[in-house]
C-alpha atoms as a PDB file:
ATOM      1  CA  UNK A   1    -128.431-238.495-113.596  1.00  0.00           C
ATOM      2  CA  UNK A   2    -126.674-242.003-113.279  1.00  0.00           C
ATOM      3  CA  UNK A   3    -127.475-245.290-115.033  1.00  0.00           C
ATOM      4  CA  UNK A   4    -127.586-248.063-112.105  1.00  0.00           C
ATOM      5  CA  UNK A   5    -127.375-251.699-113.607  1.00  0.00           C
ATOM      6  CA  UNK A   6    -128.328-253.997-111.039  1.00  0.00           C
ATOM      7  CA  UNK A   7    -127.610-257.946-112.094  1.00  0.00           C
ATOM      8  CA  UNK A   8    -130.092-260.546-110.082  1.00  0.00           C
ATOM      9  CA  UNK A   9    -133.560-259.780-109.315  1.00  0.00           C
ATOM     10  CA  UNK A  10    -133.634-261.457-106.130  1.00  0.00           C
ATOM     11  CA  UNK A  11    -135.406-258.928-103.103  1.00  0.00           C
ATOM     12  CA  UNK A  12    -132.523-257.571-101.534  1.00  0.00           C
ATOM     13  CA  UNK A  13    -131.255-256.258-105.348  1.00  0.00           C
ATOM     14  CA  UNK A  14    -134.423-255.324-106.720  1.00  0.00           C
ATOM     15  CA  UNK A  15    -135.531-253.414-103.278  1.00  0.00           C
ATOM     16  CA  UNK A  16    -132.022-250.957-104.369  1.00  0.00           C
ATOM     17  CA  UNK A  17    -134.373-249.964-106.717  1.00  0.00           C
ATOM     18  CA  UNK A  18    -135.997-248.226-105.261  1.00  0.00           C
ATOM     19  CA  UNK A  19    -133.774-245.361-103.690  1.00  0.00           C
ATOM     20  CA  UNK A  20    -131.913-245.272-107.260  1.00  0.00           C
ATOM     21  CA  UNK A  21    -135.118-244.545-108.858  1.00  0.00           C
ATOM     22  CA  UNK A  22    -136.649-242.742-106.450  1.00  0.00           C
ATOM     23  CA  UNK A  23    -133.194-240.094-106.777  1.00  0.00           C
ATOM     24  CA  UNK A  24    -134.068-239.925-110.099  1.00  0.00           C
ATOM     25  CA  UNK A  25    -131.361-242.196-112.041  1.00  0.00           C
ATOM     26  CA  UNK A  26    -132.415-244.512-114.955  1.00  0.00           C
ATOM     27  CA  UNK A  27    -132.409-247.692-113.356  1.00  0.00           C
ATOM     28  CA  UNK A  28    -132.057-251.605-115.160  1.00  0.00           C
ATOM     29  CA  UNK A  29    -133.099-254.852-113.306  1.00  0.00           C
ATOM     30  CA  UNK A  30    -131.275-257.520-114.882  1.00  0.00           C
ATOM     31  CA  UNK A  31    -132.269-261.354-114.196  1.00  0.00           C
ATOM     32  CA  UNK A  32    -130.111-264.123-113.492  1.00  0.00           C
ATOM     33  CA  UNK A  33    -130.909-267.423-115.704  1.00  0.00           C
ATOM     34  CA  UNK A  34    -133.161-268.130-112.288  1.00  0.00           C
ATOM     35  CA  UNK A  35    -135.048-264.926-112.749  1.00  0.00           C
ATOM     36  CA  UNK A  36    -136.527-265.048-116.189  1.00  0.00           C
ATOM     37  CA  UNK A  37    -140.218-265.264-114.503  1.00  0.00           C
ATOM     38  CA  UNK A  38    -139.454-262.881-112.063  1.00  0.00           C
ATOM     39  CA  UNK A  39    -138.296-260.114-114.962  1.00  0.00           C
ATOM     40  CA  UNK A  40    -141.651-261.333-116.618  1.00  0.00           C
ATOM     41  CA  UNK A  41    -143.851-260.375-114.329  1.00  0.00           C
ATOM     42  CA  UNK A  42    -141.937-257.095-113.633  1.00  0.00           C
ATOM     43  CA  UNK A  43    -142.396-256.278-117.595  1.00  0.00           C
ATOM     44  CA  UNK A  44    -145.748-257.230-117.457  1.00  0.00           C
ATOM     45  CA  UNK A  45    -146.877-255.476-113.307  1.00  0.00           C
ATOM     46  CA  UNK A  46    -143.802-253.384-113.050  1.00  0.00           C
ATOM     47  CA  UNK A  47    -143.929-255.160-109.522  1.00  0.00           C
ATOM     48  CA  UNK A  48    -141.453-257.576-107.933  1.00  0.00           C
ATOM     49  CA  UNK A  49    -143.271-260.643-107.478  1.00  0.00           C
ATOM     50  CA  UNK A  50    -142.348-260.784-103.822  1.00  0.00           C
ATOM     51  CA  UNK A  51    -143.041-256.865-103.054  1.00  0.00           C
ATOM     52  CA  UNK A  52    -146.575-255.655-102.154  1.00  0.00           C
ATOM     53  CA  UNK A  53    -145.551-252.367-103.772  1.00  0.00           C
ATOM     54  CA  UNK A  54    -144.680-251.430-107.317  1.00  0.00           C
ATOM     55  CA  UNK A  55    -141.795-250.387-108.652  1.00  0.00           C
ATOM     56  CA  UNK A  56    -141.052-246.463-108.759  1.00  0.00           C
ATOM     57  CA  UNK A  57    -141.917-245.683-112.652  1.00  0.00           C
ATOM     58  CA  UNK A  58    -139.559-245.844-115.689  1.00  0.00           C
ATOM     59  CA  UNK A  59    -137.355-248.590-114.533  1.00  0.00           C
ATOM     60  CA  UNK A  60    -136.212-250.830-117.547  1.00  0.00           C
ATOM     61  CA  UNK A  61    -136.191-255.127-117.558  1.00  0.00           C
ATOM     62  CA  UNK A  62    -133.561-257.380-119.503  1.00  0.00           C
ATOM     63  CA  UNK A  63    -133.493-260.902-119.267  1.00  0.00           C
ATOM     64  CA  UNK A  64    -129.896-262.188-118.691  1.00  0.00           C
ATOM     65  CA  UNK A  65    -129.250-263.153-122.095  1.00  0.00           C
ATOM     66  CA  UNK A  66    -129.464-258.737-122.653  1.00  0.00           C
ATOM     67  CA  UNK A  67    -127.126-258.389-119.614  1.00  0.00           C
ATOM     68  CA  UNK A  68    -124.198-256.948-122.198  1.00  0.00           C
ATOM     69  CA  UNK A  69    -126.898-254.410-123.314  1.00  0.00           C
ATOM     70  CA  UNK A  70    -127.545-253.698-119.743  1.00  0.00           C
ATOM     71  CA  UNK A  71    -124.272-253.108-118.868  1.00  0.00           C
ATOM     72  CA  UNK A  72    -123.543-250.504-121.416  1.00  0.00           C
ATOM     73  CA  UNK A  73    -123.121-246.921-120.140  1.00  0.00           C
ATOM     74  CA  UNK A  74    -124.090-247.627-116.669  1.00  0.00           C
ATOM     75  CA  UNK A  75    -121.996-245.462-114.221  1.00  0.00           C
ATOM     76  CA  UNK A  76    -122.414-248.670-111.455  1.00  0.00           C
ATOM     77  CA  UNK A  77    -123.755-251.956-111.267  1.00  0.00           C
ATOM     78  CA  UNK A  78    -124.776-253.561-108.036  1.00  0.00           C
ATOM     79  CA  UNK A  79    -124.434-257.241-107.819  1.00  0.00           C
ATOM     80  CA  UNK A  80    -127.679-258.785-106.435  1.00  0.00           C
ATOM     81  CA  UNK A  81    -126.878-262.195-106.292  1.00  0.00           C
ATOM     82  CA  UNK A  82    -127.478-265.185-103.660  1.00  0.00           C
ATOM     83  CA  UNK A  83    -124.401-266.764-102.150  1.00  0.00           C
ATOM     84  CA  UNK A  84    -125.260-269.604-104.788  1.00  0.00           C
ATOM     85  CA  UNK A  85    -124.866-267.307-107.212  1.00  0.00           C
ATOM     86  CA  UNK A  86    -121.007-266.201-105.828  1.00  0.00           C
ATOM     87  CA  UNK A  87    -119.162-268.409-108.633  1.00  0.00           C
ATOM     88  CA  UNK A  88    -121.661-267.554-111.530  1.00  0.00           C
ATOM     89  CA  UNK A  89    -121.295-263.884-110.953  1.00  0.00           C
ATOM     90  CA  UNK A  90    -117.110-263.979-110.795  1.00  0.00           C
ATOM     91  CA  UNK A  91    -117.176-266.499-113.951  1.00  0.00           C
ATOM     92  CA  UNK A  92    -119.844-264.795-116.114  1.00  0.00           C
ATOM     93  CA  UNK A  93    -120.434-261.103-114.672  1.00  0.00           C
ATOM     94  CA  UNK A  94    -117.337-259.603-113.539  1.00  0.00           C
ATOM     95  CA  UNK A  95    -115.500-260.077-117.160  1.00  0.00           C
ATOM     96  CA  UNK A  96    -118.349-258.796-119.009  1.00  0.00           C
ATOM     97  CA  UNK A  97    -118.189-255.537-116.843  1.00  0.00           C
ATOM     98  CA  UNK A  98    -115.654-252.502-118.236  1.00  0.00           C
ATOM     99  CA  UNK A  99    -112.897-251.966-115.593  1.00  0.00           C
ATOM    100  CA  UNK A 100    -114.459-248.546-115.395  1.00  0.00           C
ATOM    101  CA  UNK A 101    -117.450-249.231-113.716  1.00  0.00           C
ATOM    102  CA  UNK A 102    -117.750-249.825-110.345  1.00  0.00           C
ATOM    103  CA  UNK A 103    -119.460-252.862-108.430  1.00  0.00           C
ATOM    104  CA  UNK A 104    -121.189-253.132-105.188  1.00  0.00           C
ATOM    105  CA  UNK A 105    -122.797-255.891-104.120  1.00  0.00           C
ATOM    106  CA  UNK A 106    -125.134-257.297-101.300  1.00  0.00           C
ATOM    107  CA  UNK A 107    -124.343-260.722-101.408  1.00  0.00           C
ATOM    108  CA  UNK A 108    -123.517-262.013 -97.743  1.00  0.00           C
ATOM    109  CA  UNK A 109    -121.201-264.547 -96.580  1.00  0.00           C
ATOM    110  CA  UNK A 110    -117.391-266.323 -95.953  1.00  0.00           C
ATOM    111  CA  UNK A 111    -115.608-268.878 -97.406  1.00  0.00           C
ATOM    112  CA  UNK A 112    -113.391-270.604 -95.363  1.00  0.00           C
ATOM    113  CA  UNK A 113    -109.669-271.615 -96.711  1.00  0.00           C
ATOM    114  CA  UNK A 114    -107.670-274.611 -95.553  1.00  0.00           C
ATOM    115  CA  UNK A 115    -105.713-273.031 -93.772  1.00  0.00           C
ATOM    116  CA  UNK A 116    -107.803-271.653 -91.585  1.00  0.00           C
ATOM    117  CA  UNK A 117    -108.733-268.071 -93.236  1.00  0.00           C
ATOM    118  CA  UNK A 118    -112.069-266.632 -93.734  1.00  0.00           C
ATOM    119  CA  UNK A 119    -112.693-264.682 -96.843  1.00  0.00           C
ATOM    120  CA  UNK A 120    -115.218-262.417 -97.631  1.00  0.00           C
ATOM    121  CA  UNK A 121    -116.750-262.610-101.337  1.00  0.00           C
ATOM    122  CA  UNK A 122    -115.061-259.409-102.622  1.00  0.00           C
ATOM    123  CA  UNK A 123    -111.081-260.605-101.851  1.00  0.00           C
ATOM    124  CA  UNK A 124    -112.973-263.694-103.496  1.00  0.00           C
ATOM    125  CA  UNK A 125    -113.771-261.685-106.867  1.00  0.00           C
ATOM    126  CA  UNK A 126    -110.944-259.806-106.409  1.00  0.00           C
ATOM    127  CA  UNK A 127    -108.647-262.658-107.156  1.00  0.00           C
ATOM    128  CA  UNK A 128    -111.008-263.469-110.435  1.00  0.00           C
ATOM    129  CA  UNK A 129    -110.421-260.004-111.682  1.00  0.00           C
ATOM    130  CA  UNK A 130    -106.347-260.385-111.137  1.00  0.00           C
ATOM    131  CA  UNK A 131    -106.666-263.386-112.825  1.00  0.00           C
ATOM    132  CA  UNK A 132    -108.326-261.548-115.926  1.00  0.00           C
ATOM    133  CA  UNK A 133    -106.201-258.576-115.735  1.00  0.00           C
ATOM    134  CA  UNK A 134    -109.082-256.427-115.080  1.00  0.00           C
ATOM    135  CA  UNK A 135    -109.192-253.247-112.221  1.00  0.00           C
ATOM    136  CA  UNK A 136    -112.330-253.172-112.057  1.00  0.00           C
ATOM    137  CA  UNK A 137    -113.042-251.754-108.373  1.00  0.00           C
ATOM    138  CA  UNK A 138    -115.713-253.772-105.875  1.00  0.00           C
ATOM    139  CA  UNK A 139    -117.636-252.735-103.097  1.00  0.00           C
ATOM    140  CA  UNK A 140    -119.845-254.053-100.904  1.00  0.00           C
ATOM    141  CA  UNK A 141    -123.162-253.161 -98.487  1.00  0.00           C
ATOM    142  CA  UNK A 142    -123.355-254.101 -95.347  1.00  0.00           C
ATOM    143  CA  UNK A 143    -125.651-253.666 -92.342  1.00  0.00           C
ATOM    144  CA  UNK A 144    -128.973-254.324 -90.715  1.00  0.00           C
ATOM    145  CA  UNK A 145    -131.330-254.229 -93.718  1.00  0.00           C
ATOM    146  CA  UNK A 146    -134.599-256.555 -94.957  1.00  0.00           C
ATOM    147  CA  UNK A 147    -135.490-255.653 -98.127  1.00  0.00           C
ATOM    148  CA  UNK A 148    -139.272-255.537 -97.742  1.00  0.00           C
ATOM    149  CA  UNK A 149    -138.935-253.016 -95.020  1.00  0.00           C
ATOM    150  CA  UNK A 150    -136.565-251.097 -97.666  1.00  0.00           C
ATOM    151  CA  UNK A 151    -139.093-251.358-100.178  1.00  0.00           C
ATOM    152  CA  UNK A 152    -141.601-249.785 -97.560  1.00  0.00           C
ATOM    153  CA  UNK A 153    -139.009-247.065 -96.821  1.00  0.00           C
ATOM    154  CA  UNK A 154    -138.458-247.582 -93.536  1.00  0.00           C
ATOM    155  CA  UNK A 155    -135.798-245.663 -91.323  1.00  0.00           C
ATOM    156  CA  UNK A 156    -132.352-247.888 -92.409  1.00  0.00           C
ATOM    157  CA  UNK A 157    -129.247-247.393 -91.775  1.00  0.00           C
ATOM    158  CA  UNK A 158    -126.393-249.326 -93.675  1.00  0.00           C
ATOM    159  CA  UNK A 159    -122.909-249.339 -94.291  1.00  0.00           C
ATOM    160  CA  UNK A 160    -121.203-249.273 -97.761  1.00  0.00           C
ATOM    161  CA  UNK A 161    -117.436-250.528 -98.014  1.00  0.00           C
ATOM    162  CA  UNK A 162    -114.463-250.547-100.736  1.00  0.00           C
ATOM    163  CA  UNK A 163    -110.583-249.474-100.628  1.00  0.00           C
ATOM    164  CA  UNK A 164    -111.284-246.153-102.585  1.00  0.00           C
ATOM    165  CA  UNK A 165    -113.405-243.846-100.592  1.00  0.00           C
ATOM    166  CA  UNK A 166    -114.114-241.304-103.355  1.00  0.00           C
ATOM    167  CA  UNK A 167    -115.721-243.448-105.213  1.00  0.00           C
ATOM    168  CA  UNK A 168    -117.637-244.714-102.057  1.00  0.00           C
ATOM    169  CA  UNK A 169    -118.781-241.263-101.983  1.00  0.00           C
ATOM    170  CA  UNK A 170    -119.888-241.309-105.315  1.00  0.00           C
ATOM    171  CA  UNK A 171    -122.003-244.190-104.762  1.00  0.00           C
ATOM    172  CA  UNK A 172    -123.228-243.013-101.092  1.00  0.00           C
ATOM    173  CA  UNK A 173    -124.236-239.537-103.633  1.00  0.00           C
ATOM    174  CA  UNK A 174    -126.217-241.917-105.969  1.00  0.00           C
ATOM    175  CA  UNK A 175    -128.067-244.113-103.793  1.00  0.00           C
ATOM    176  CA  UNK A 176    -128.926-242.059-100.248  1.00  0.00           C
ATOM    177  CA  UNK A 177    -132.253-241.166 -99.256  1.00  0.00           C
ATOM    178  CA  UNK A 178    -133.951-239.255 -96.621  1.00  0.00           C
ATOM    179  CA  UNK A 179    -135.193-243.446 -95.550  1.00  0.00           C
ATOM    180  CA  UNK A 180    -131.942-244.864 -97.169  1.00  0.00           C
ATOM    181  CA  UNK A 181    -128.972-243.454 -94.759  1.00  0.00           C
ATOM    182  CA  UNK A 182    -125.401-244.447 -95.960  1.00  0.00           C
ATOM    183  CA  UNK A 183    -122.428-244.403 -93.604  1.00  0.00           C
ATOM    184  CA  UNK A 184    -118.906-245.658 -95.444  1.00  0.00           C
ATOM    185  CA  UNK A 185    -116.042-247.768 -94.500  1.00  0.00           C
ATOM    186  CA  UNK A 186    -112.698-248.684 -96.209  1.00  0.00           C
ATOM    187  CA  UNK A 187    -112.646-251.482 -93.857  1.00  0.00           C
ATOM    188  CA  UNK A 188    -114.007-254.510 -96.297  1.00  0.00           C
ATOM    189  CA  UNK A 189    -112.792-257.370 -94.221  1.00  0.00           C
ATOM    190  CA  UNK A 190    -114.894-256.392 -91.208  1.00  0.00           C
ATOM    191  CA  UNK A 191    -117.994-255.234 -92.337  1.00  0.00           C
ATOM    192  CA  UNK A 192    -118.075-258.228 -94.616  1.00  0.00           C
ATOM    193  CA  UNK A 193    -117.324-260.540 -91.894  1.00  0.00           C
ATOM    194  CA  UNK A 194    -119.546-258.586 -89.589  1.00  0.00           C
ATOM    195  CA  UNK A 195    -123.047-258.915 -91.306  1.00  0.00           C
ATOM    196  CA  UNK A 196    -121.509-262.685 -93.188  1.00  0.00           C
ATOM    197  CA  UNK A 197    -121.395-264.178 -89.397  1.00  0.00           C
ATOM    198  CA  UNK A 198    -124.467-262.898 -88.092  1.00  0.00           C
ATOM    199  CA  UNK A 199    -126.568-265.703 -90.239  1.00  0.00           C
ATOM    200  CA  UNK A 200    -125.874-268.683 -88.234  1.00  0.00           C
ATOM    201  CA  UNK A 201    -125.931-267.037 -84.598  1.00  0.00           C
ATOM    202  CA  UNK A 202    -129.551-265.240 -86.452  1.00  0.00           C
ATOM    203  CA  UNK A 203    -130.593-269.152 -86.993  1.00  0.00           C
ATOM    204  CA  UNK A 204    -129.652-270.372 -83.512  1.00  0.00           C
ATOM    205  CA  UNK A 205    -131.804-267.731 -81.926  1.00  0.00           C
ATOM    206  CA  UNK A 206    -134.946-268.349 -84.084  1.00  0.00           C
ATOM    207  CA  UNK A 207    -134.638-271.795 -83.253  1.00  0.00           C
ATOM    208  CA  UNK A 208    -135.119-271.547 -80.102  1.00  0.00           C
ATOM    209  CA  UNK A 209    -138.685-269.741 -80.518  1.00  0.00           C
ATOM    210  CA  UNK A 210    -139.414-272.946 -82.567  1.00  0.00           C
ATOM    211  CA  UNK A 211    -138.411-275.204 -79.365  1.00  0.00           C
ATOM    212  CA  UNK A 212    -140.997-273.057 -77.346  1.00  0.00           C
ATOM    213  CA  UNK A 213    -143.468-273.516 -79.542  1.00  0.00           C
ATOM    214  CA  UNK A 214    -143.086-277.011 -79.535  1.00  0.00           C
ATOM    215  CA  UNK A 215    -143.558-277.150 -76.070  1.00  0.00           C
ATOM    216  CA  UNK A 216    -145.940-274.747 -75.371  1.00  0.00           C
ATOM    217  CA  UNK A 217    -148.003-274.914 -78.620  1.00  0.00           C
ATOM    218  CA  UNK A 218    -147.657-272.560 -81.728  1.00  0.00           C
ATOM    219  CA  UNK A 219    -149.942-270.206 -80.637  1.00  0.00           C
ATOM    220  CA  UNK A 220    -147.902-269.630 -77.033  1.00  0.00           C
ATOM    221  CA  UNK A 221    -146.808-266.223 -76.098  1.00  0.00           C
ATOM    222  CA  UNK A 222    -143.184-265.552 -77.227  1.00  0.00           C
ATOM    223  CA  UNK A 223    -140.286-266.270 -74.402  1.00  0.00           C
ATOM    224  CA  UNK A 224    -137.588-264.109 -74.802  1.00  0.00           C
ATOM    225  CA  UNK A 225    -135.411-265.481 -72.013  1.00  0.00           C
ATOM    226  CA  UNK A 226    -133.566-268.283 -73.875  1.00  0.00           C
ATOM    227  CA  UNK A 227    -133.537-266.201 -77.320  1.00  0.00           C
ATOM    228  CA  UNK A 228    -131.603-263.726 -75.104  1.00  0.00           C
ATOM    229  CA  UNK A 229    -129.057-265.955 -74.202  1.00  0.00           C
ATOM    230  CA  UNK A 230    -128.298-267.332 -76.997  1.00  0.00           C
ATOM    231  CA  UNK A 231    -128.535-263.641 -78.379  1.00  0.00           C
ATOM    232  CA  UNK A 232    -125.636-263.257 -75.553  1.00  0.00           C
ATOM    233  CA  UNK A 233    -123.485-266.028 -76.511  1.00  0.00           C
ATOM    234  CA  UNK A 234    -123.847-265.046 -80.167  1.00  0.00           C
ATOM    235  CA  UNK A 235    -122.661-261.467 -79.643  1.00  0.00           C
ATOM    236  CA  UNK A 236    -119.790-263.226 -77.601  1.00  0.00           C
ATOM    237  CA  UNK A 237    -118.873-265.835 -80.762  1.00  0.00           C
ATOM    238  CA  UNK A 238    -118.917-262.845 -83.258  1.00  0.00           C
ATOM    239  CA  UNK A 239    -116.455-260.190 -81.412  1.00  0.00           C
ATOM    240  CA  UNK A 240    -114.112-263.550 -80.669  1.00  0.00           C
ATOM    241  CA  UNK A 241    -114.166-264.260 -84.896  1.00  0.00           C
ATOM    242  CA  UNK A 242    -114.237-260.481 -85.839  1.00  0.00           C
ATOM    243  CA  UNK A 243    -110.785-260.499 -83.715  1.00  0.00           C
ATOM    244  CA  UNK A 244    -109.745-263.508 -85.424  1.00  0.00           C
ATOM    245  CA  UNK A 245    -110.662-261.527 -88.511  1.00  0.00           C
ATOM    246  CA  UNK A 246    -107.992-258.502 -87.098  1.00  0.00           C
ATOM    247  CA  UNK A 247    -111.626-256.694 -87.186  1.00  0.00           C
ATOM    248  CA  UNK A 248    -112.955-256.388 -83.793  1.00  0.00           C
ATOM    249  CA  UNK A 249    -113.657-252.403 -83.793  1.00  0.00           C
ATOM    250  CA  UNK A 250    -116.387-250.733 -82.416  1.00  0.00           C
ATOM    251  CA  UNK A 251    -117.795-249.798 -86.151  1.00  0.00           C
ATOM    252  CA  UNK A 252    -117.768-253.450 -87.360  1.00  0.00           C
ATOM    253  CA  UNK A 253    -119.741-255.145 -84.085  1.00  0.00           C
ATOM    254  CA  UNK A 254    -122.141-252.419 -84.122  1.00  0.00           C
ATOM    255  CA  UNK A 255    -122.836-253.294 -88.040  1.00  0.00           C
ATOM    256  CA  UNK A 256    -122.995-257.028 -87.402  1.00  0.00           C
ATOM    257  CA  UNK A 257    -125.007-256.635 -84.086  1.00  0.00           C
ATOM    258  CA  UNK A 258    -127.324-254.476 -85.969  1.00  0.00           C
ATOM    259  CA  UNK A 259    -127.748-257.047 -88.698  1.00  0.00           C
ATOM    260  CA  UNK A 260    -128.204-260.209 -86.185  1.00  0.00           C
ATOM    261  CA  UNK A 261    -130.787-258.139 -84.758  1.00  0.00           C
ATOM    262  CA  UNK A 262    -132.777-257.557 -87.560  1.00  0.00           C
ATOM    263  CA  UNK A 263    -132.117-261.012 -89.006  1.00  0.00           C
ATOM    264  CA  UNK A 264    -133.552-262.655 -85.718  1.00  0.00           C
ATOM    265  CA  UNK A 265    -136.856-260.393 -85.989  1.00  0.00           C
ATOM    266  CA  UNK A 266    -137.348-260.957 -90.194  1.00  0.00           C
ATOM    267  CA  UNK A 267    -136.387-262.889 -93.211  1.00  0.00           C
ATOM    268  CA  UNK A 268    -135.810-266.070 -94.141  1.00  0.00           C
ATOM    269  CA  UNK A 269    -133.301-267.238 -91.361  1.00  0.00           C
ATOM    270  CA  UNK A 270    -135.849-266.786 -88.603  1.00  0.00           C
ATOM    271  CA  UNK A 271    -138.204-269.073 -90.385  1.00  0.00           C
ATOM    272  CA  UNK A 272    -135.805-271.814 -90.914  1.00  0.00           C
ATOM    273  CA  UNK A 273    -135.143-271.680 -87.460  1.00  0.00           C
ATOM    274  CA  UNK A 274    -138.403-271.573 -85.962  1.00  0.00           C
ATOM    275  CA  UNK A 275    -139.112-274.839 -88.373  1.00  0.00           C
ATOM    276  CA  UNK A 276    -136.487-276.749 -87.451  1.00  0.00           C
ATOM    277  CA  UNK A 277    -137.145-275.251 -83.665  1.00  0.00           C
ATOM    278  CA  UNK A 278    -140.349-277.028 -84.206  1.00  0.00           C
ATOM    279  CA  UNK A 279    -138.737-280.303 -85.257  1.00  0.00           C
ATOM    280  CA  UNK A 280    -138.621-280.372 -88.849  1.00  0.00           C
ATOM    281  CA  UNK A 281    -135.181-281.383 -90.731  1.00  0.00           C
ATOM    282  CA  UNK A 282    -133.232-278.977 -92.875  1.00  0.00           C
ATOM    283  CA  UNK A 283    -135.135-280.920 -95.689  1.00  0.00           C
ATOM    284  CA  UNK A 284    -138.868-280.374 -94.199  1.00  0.00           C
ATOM    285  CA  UNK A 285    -137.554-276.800 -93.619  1.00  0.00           C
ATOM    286  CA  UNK A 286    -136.851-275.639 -97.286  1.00  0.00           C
ATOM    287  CA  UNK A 287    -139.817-277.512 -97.796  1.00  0.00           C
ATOM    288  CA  UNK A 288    -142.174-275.534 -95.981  1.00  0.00           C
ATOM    289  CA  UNK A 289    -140.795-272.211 -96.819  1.00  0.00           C
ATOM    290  CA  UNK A 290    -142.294-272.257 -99.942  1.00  0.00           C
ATOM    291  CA  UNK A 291    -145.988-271.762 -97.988  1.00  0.00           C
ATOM    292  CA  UNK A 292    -145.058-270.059 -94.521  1.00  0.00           C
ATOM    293  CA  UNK A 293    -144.708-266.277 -94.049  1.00  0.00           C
ATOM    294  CA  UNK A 294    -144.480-264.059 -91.122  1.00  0.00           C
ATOM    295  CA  UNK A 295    -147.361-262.990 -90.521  1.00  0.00           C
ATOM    296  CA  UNK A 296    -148.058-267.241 -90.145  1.00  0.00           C
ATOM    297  CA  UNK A 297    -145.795-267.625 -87.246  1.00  0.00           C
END
């Protein structure tokens, strides 16, 4: 049995739960300082405030003051931050973490360099953990995955990715399911860039079921012409800035395809875009987020 530590109880984190539990491995949800409610109500439910579905039994809560408590003896954490939360976990996470415990995390995105570069967040740790002397080794999952539909163990597929594929076996070992299917990669620059760009090409097709909406009432059938096309043009934009990336392979597009797919049909992307779609500002957007599901549009 392995001890999984995972740090930030946002969905996509707290739905790894599940398979770790579920495999039989003591498990430990750890809240950010934006989570304290959330890790409340999981003490108090032992159910994710956002899940319909409670938590596999036996998992264990800390607060992130009892993150150091957390950490010790786990055999892997998994970072289940935000990409607000990118800075906070490299300045108080990563050194708190002993270099012999491995980290994967779920966080998705780029940051761009001036001169032109776009880095994934685990060459972004990385250079945080050379700064602090520390080997701790980082991974990364990528692939076309909404955590609800985890949490309801539906058929997924993802893609885990680090330099050191034994250990990525290791951690394939701990956290595969007969619903959770693992494939691995070394390749860390082009999964993360894969599954990072999807997001905005994701938005651009939601939006334009918003537009259509707009125009032909909420309540209209769906029009899958123009989401096509901009579903064209997107898949066109990504293999252009994978190849920028020196990561144009068949492996990477099919992981970032995969995710734009699943991203356009679920989450919140597709409902920013629908709102703003609809005529709303980025503003109204976040706005109304707070009240809109799904099921509502």
């Amino acid at each position: 049995m392995a001890t999984v530590t995972i740090i930030g109880a946002g969905m996509m984190g707290s739905a790894l739960a599940f398979p770790a539990r579920e495999n039989g491995h003591e498990v430990r949800l750890v809240g950010t300082h934006l989570d304290r409610e959330i890790i409340d109500e999981c003490r108090k439910s032992d159910k994710h405030p956002k899940f319909n579905k409670a938590f596999p039994t036996g998992l264990k809560y800390y607060q992130v003051e009892e993150m150091e408590a957390a950490i010790e003896g786990s055999d892997m954490i998994i970072g289940g931050v935000s990409s607000f939360g990118v800075d906070w976990f490299a300045d108080v996470v990563l050194p708190k973490i002993p270099d012999e415990i491995p980290v994967i995390t779920v966080t998705k995105g780029l940051m761009d360099t001036p001169d032109g570069r776009l880095l994934t967040y685990p060459d972004l740790w990385q250079a945080k953990l050379d700064s602090l002397g520390k080997k701790t080794k980082l991974f990364a999952i990528g692939g076309p995955c909404t955590s609800y539909e985890l949490v309801a163990h539906d058929m997924t597929t993802v893609t885990f990715c680090g330099h050191d594929l034994d250990t990525l076996k290791k951690l394939q070992d701990v956290m595969a399911t007969d619903y959770y299917h693992i494939s691995l990669s070394t390749d860390v620059t082009g999964i993360e860039s894969a599954v990072a760009l999807k997001n905005g090409y994701a938005l651009g097709i939601a939006l334009t079921i918003g537009l259509n909406q707009k125009e032909f009432g909420i309540d209209s059938e769906l029009h899958f012409n123009s989401q096509a096309a901009i579903f064209g043009q997107a898949v066109k934009e990504m293999y252009r800035l994978l190849d920028y990336q020196g990561a144009a392979t068949l492996e990477n597009m099919s992981v970032g395809y995969g995710d734009l797919y699943v991203t356009v049909y679920g989450g919140r992307t597709r409902l920013v875009g629908i709102l703003l779609g609809r005529g709303l500002n980025i503003d109204e957007a976040k706005a109304e987020l707070n009240g809109v599901t799904l099921e509502s549009l």
